[in-house]
Structures are given as C-alpha cells and as structure tokens.
Protein backbone atom coordinates (compact mmCIF):
# COMPACT_ATOMS: atom_id res chain seq x y z
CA UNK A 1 9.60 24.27 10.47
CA UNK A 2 8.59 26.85 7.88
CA UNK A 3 5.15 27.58 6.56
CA UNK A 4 3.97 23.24 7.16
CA UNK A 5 0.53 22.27 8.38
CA UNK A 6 -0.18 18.73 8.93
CA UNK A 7 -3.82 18.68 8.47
CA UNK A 8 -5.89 15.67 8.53
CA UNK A 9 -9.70 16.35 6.88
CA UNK A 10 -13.26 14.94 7.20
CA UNK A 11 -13.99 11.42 5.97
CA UNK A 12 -15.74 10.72 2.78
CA UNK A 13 -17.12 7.45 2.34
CA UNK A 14 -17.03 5.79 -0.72
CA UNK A 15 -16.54 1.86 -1.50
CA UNK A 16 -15.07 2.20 -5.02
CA UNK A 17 -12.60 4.29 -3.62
CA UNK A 18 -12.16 2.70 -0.49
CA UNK A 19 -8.37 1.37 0.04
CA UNK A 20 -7.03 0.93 3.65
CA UNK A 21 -4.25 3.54 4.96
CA UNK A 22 -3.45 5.92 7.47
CA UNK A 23 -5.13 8.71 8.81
CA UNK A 24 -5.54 11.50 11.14
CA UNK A 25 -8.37 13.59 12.99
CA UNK A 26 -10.55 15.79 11.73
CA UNK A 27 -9.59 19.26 9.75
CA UNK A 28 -9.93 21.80 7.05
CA UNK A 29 -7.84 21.55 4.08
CA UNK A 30 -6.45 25.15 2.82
CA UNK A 31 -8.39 26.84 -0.04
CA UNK A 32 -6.89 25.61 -3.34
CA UNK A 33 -4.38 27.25 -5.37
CA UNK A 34 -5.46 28.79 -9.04
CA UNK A 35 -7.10 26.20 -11.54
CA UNK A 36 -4.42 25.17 -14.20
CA UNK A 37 -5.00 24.38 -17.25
CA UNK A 38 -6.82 20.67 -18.81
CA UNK A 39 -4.01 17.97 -19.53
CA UNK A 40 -3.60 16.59 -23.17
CA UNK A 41 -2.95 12.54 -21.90
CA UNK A 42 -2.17 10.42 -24.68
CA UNK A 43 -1.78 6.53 -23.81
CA UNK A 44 0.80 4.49 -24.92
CA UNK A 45 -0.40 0.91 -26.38
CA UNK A 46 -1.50 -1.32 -23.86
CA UNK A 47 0.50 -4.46 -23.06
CA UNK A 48 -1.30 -6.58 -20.05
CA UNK A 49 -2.56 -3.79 -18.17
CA UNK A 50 -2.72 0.21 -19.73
CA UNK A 51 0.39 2.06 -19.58
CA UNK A 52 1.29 5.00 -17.53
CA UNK A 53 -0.12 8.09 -20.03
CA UNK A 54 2.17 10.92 -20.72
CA UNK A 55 0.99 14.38 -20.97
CA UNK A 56 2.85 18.03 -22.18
CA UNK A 57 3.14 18.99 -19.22
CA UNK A 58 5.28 16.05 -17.95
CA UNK A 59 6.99 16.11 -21.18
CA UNK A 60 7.83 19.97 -21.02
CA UNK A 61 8.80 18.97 -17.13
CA UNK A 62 11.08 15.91 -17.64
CA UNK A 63 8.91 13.60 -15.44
CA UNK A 64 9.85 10.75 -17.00
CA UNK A 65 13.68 12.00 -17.09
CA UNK A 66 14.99 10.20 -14.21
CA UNK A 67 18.78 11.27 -14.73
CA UNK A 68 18.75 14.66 -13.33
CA UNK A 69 20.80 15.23 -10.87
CA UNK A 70 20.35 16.39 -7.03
CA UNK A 71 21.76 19.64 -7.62
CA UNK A 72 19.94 20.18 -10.85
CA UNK A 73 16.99 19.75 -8.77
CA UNK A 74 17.54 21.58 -6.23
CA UNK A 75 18.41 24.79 -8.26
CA UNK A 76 15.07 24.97 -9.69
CA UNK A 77 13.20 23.81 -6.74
CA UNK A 78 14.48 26.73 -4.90
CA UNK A 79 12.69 29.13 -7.81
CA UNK A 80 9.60 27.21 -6.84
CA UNK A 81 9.86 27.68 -2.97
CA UNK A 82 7.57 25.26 -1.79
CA UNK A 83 6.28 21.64 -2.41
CA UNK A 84 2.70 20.28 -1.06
CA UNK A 85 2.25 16.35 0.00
CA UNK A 86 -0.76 14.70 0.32
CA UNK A 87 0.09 11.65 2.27
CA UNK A 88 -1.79 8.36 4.23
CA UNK A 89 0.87 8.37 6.92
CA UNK A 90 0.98 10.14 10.15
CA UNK A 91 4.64 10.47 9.50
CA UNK A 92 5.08 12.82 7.12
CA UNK A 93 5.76 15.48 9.57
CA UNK A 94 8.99 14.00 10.11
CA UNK A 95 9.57 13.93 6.17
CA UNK A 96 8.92 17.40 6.13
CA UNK A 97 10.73 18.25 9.00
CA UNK A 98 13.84 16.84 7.08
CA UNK A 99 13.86 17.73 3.99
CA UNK A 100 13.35 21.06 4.64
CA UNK A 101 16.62 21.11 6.97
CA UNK A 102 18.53 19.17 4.21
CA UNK A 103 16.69 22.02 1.86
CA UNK A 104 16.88 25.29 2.96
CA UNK A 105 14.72 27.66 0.77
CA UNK A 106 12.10 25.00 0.07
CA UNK A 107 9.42 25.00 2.35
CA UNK A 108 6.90 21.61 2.88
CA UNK A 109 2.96 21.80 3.13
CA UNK A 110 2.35 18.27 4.26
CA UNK A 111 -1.26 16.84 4.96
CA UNK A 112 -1.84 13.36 6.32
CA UNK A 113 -5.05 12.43 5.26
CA UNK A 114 -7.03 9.48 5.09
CA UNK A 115 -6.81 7.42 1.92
CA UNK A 116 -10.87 7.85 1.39
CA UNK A 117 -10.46 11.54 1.72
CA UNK A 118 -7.45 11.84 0.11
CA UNK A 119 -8.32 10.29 -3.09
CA UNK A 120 -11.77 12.01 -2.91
CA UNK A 121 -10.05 15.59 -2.45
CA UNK A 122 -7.85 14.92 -5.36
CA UNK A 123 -10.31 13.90 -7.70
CA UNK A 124 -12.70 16.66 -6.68
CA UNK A 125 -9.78 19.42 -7.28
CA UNK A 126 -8.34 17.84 -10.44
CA UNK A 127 -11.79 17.68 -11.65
CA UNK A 128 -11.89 21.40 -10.96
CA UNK A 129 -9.05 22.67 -12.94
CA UNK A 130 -7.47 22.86 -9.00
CA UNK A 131 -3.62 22.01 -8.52
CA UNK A 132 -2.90 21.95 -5.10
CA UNK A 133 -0.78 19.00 -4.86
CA UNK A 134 2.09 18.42 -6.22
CA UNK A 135 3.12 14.87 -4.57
CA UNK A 136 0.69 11.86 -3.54
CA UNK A 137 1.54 9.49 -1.32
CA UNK A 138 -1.13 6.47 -1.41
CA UNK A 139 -1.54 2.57 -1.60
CA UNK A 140 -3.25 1.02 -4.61
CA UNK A 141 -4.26 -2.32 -3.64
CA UNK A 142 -7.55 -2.21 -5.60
CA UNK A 143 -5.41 -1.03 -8.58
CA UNK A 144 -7.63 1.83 -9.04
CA UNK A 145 -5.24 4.62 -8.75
CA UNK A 146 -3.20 2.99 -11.38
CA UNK A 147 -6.40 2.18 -14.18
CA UNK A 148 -8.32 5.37 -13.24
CA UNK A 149 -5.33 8.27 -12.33
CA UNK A 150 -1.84 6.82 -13.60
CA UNK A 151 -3.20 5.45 -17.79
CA UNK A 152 -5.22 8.55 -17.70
CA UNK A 153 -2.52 11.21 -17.18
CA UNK A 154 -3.54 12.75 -14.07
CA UNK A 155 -0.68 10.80 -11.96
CA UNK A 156 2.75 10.14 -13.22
CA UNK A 157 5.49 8.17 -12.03
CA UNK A 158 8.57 9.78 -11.44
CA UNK A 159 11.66 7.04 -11.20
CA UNK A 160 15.63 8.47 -10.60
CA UNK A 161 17.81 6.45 -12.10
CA UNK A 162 20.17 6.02 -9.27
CA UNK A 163 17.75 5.12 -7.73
CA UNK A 164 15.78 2.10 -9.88
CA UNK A 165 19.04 0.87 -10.10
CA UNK A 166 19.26 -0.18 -6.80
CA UNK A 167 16.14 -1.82 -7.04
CA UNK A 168 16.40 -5.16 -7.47
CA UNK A 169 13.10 -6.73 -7.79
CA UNK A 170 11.56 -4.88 -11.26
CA UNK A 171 8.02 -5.79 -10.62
CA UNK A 172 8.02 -3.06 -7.63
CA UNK A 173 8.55 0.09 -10.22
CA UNK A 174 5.47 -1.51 -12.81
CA UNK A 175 2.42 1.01 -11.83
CA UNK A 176 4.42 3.38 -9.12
CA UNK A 177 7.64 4.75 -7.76
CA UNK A 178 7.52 2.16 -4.55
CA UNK A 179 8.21 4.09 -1.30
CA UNK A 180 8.05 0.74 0.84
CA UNK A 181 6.27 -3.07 1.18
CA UNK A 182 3.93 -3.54 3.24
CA UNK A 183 2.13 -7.10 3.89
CA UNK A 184 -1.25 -8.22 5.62
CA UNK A 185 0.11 -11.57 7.33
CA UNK A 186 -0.98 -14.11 9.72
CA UNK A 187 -0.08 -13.45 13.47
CA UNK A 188 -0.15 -15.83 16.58
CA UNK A 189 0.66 -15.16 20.11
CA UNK A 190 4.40 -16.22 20.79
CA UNK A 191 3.99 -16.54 24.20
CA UNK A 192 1.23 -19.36 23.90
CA UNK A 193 3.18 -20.88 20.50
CA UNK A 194 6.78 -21.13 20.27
CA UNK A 195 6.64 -22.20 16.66
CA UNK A 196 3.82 -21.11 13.98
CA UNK A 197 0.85 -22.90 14.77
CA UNK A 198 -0.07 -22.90 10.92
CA UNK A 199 1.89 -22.29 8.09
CA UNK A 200 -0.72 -22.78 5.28
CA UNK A 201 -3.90 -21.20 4.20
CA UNK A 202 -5.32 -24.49 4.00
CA UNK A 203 -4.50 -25.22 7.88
CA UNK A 204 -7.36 -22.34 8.45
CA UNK A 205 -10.26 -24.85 7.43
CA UNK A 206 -8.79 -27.58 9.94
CA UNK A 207 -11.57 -27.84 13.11
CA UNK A 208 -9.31 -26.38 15.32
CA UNK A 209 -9.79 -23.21 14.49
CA UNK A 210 -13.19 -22.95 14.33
CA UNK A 211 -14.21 -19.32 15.82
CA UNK A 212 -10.26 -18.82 16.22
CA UNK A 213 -9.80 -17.05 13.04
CA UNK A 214 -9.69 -13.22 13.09
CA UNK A 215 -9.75 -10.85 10.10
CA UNK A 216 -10.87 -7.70 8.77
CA UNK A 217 -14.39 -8.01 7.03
CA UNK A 218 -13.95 -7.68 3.22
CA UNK A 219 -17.28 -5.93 2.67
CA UNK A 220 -16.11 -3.50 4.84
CA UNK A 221 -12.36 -3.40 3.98
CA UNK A 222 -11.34 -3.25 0.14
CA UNK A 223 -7.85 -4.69 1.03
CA UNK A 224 -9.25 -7.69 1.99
CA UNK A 225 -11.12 -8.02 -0.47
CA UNK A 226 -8.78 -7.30 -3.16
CA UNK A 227 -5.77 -9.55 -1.78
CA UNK A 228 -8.46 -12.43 -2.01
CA UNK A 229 -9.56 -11.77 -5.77
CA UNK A 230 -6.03 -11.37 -6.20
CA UNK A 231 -5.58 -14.94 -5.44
CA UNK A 232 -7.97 -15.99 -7.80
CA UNK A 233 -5.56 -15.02 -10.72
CA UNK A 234 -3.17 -18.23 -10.03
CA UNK A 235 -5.84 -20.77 -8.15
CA UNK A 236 -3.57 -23.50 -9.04
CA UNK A 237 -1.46 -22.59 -6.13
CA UNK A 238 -3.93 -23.20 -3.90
CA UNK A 239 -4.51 -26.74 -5.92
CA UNK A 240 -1.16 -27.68 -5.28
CA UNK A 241 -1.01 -26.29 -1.81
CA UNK A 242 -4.15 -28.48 -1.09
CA UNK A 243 -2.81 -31.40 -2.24
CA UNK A 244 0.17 -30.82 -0.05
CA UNK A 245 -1.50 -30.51 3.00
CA UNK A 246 -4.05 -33.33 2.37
CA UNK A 247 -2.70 -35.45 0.13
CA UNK A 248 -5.73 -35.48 -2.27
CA UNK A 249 -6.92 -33.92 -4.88
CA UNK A 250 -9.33 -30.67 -4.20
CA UNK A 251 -12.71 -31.56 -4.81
CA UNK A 252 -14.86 -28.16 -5.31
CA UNK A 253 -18.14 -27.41 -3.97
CA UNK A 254 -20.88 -26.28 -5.65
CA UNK A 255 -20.61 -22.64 -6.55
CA UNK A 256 -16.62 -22.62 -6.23
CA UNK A 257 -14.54 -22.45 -9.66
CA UNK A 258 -11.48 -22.56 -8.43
CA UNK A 259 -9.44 -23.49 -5.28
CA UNK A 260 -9.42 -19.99 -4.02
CA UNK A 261 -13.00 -19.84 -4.13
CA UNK A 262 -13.29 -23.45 -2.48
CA UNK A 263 -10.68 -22.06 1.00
CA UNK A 264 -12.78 -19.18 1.44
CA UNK A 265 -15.90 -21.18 1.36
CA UNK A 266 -14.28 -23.48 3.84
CA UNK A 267 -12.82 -20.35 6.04
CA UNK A 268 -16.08 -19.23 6.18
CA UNK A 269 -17.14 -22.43 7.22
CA UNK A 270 -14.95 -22.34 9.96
CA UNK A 271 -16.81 -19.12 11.62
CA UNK A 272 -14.64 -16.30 11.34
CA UNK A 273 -13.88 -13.29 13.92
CA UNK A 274 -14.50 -10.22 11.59
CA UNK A 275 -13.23 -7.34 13.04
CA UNK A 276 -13.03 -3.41 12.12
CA UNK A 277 -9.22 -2.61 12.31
CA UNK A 278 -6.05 -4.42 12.17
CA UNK A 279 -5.36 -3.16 15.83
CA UNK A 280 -8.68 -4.74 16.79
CA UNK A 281 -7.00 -7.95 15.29
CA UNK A 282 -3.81 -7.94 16.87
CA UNK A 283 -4.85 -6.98 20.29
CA UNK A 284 -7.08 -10.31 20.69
CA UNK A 285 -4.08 -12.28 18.58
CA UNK A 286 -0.77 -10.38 21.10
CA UNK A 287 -1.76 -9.88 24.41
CA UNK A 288 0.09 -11.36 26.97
CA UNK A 289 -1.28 -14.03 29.61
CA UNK A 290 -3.87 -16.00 27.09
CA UNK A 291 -3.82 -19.72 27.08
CA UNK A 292 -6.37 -20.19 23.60
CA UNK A 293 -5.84 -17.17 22.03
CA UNK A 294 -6.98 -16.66 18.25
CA UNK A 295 -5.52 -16.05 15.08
CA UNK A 296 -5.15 -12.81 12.65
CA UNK A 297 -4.41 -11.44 9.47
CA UNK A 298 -3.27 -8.25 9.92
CA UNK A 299 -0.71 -5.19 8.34
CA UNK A 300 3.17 -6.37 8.95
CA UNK A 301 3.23 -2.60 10.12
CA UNK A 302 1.47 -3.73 13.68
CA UNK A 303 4.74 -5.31 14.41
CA UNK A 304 6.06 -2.20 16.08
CA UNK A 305 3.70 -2.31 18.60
CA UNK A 306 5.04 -4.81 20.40
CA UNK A 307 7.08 -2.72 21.60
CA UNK A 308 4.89 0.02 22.37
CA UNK A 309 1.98 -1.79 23.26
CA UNK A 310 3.97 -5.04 25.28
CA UNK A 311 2.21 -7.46 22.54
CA UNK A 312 3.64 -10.80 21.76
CA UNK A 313 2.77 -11.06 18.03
CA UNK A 314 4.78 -13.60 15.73
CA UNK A 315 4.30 -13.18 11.47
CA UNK A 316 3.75 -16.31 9.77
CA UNK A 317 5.40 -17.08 5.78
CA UNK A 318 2.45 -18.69 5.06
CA UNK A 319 2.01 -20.73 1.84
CA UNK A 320 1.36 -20.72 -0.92
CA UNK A 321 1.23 -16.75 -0.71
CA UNK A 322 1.04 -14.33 2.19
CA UNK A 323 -1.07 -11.14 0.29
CA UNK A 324 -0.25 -9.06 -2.64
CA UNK A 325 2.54 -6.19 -1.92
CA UNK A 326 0.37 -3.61 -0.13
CA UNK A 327 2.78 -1.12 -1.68
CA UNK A 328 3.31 2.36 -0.41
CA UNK A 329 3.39 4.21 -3.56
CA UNK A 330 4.39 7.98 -4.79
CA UNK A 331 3.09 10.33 -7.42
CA UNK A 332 3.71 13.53 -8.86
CA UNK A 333 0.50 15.33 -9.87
CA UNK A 334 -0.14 16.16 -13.19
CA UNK A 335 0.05 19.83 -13.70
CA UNK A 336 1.61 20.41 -10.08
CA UNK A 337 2.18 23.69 -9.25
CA UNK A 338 6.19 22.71 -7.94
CA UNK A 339 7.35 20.15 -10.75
CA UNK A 340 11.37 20.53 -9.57
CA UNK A 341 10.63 20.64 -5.69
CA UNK A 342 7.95 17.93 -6.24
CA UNK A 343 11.09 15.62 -8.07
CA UNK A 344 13.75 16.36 -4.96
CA UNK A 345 10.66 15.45 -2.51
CA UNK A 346 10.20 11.83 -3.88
CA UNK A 347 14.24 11.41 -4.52
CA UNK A 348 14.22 12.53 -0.43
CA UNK A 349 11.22 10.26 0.54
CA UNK A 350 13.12 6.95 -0.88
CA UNK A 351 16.19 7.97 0.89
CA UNK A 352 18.25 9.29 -1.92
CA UNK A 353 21.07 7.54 -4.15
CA UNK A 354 22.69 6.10 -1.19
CA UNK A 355 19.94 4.55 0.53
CA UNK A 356 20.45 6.32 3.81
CA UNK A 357 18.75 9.47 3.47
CA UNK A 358 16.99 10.67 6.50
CA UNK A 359 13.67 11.11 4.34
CA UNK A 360 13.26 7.36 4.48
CA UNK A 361 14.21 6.84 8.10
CA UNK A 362 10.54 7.50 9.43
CA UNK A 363 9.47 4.60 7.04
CA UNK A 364 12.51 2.08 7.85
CA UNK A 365 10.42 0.54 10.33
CA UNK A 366 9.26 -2.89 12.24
CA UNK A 367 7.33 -4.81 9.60
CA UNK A 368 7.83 -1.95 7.00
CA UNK A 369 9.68 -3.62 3.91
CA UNK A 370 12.33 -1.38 2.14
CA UNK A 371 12.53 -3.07 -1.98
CA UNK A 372 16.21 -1.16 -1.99
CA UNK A 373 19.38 -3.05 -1.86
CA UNK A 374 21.40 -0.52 -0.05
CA UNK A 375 19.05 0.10 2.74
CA UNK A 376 19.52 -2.55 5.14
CA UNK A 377 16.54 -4.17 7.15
CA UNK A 378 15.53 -2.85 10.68
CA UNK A 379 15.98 -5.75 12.77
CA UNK A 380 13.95 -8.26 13.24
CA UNK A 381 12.73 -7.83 9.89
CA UNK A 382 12.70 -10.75 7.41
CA UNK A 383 14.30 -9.88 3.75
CA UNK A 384 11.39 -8.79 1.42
CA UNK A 385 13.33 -11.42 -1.37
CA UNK A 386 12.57 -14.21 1.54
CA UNK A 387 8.73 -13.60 2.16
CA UNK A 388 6.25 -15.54 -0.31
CA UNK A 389 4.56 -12.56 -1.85
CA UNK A 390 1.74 -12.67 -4.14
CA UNK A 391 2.04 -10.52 -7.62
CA UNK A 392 0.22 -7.53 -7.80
CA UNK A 393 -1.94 -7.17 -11.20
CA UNK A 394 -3.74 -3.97 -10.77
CA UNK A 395 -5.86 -4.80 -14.17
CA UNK A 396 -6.85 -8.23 -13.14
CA UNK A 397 -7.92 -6.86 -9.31
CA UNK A 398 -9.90 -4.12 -10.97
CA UNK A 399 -11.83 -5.93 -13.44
CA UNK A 400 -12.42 -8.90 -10.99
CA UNK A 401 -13.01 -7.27 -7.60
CA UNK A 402 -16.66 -7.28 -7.74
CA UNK A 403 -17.22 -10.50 -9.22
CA UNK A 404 -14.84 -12.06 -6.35
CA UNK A 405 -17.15 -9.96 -4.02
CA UNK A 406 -20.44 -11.39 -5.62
CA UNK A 407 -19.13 -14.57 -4.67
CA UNK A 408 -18.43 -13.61 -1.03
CA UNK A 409 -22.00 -12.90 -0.74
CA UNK A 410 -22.62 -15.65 -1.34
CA UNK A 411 -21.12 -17.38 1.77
CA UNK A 412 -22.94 -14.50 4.22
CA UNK A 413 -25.44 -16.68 6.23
C-alpha cells in the first residue's frame, strides 16, 4: 500500500459538534497542505431546509456533474496522484487498500478519526485557508454538517448518475451522497425471549421494565438526543400508537406538549440504565446464560458481534418508528486539492455502477443497511424498505435540538 497512513488524532470535546461515530487511538495528523484560496458560495433559494450552496470551484470542477464516466475520471485522477479521506470508520484501510489496487497511479492518505475531532480538524483547516482533505466521510444526525458545511459551500455533494439511479428511496440523496443506513434499535436477549418482548415504544413505560431499560444518556450522546427531538416533528404517531396499545386517548402531563414529550416523561419514569457506549448496552442486553436480562437501544452495527463476541442480541421493528436514518454520509471538500481522484474515491466507496465494487464490501455488513437496489443484503439483514424508519429533517433537528434538550432537563431528578 503506497504512501497511506491511517492515523487516528486527539479528541476534542465539543457538544455542538458532538455526533456519535467511529474512532481510533491517539495520533498526529500530517502538517497541512498550502492554504487555497476563500470560496465564493452562493445559496440557492431555500425550500424546507437551505439548499446545498454551489461555489466556482465546484462549478469549474463539475461537482455537481454526475455523468462522467469511470474512465474520464480516472484519466485525470491519475494527473492528481493522490486522494486524502477523512473518515469515522476504522475501515477505511481496507477502502484504501482497494482502490488503490483497482487504481494504480493513485495513491490513498486515509485517516480514521473520531467524528469530534474530525469535524473540529476540518473546520479549524478550512477556517485557515488549509485544504487537506479532499473526501469526508461523517454522520449528520444533528443535521449540523448539512446547515453549517453543505448550504454554506464548504461541503458538496457529489451524486453519479449511475449510481442515484439505482437508488430507490429519494429521501436518502436530500443533504448527502448516502454511503450506508445505519439504525439505533431496540435489542433483547434471544436466548431468554424467543419472540420480541416489546414491539412498541409505548411498551417501555409498562412496570415491567422498570430499571430494565438501557440506553445511551442524551446529555452525553447527541444521537440520542437528536433521534428523540426528531420524533417530536410527527407526535401524532406516538398519539395513535398510544391509543393502540391502550386503547385510550393520551392524556398529557403537565409540562409535555406532545406525545413524544409525554413517553419520555414516562421512560424516565420507569428508571432508566444510562450507559456510555452502545457496547456497554449490548453486553448487559446479549450475553449468554441471563434469566432477567435488560433491554437496549443501541447501533444496528453491534449486530456483528454476535459473532465475534458469542452475544445473543435480537433487533426489534418497533413502532411507530425505530430512529431517524443514522446515515453514513460522503463529501467532497470544497477547494480539495484532488477534485478528479476525490470523484473516483466516492464512485469506489458506494461500490460503483454495478453495486459490487469491492470499495463497498468493508461496509456490506451485519446490521449495516445498503439504500442500493443492486447490492443485495448480507444475511440476516432485514430490507432497509421493511424497517419503520423515521424521516430525517436536518432543519427541524437543528433548530429544535436544544429546546427538546431543555425539556429533558427537566425530567433529571
């Protein structure tokens, strides 16, 4: 593997940019390449959320041109020589490892880096006039990437047309180029329950599972926290869902507007397990040899470690919505240094026309969600189209996020 370092750098903590993703241990990024020039970004009108700005630069580099070809690509990539990925996942090595084989004269700087650190070192370079990205691979849950990076021209979103097309589901290519679907879902111990013990958000406020209830602390954790002010957008759901399960109207407390405000009230209630990680969360939920083991809300991606860690974990469909997509999303930098190389790296990454390319093979994975029709589903894997997932409005999460998390504070006691 030619001229790659997979460098993982020192964490950065700060709330508003604090979205959950993968990282690695500690390191040094390499100095940054020379400061380009300050972007011209012009938005377009706004329809419900901003849309994606355009700059000269991604004019002059056909960005939004999705119909050039592989070989196009690849004949001007090879003038460039290199491409540089910033990415959350620990498996980008294998990316890099494979495009550079399928390649040859295009070598791959790939960094896995924390999605704190990663957004922090990308806003601290751009800010600089420093281009040393040229693709980002990150999650957006909190819809800040989108309002803050893609409407103000310093991201862009590069979709190949042969690509969309085999995209079924529209709603995936809004605010990103999607790379895969993840979910947080409920888990339960198959080996203790041989058929979901719940299958409804409202079944979490039931006495039974007082102090049986495990999930990630949303104070700490903005996923959590968004996915629940997420909910808050359609809170007649969770009316009808009620209403379902009880057979009654929903009668709110005092303090809750809405439905979604009157569960969490009632989860909270119901004394919570807050943990710090999703592993935390599905060790306690999948180990073997329990008789009363708990419940947790978790990343579908944990599903792989049954195998590797012998758990007995079980996702549940719940109703009326499992969580928002928690979409692995890609990026092309505005100004990058390696606009060409930086094109045939995200075509590579989604797995090319065919769906089979070996750049997507390190993400076709145990409760990893492919949005492509011609990539078939690892097994065991339910179909994306078959899972109830909850629209992702980045504009509504973003402007709401801290008035859902006033509200949590509210049940702290």
């Amino acid at each position: 593997m030619k001229s790659k370092q997979i460098v993982a750098l020192t964490l950065v903590t700060c709330f508003a940019l604090m979205v959950a993703g993968c990282g690695g241990t500690t390191g040094t990024a390499p100095a940054s390449s020379t400061p380009a020039a300050s972007s011209s970004a012009s938005s377009a009108p706004a329809s419900s959320a901003p849309q994606a700005a355009t700059t000269s630069w991604a004019e002059a580099n056909k960005i939004d041109d999705g119909s050039e070809t592989v070989e196009e690509l690849y004949e001007k990539a090879k003038a460039e020589g290199k491409v540089v990925l910033y990415s959350i996942s620990s498996r980008c090595p294998k990316v890099a490892e494979s495009f550079e084989a399928q390649y040859p004269g295009i070598d791959v700087e790939a960094y896995d880096i924390s999605t704190n650190e990663l957004l922090e070192k990308i806003t601290r370079e751009y800010d600089s006039g420093i281009r040393n990205a040229d693709v980002i691979h990150v999650k957006d849950l909190d819809g800040s990437i989108y309002m803050e990076k893609v409407s103000n021209g310093i991201f862009h979103i590069y979709r190949p047309d042969d690509i969309v097309n085999t995209i079924e589901n529209k709603d995936y290519l809004k605010y990103a180029m999607p790379l895969y679907i993840e979910l947080d879902q409920w888990f339960y111990n198959a080996e203790v329950y041989k058929e979901p013990p719940i299958d409804s958000w409202w079944d979490l406020t039931r006495p039974e599972w007082k102090g049986k209830i495990m999930l990630n602390d949303p104070l700490q954790n903005v996923n959590m926290m968004s996915i629940f002010t997420a909910f808050t957008q359609k809170p007649e759901l969770f009316e009808e869902e009620y209403k379902r399960e009880f057979g009654e109207d929903i009668v709110l407390s005092e303090g809750c507007p809405t439905a979604v405000h009157e569960l969490f009230k009632r989860i909270m209630d119901n004394k919570p397990v807050f943990a710090t990680t999703s592993d935390e969360i599905c060790e306690a939920v999948g180990t073997p040899g329990q008789t009363n083991p708990p419940i947790g809300y978790a990343s579908s991606s944990k599903l792989r470690k049954n195998e590797t860690e012998g758990w007995v974990l079980a996702p549940v469909n719940i109703r009326p919505a499992t969580s928002i997509p928690a979409q692995n999303n890609l990026y092309i930098v505005n100004e990058a240094a390696h606009p060409n190389a930086a094109k045939l790296l995200v075509r590579w990454m989604c797995g090319e026309a065919d769906g089979q390319g070996k750049g997507f093979d390190p993400f076709n994975t145990l409760g990893g969600f492919s949005v492509r029709n011609n990539t078939p589903p690892v097994e065991g894997n339910a179909s994306l189209s078959d899972l109830n997932v909850f629209p992702f409005d980045p504009e509504y999460i973003y402007g709401e996020l801290m008035n859902f998390q006033d509200f949590w504070l509210t049940l702290q006691k």
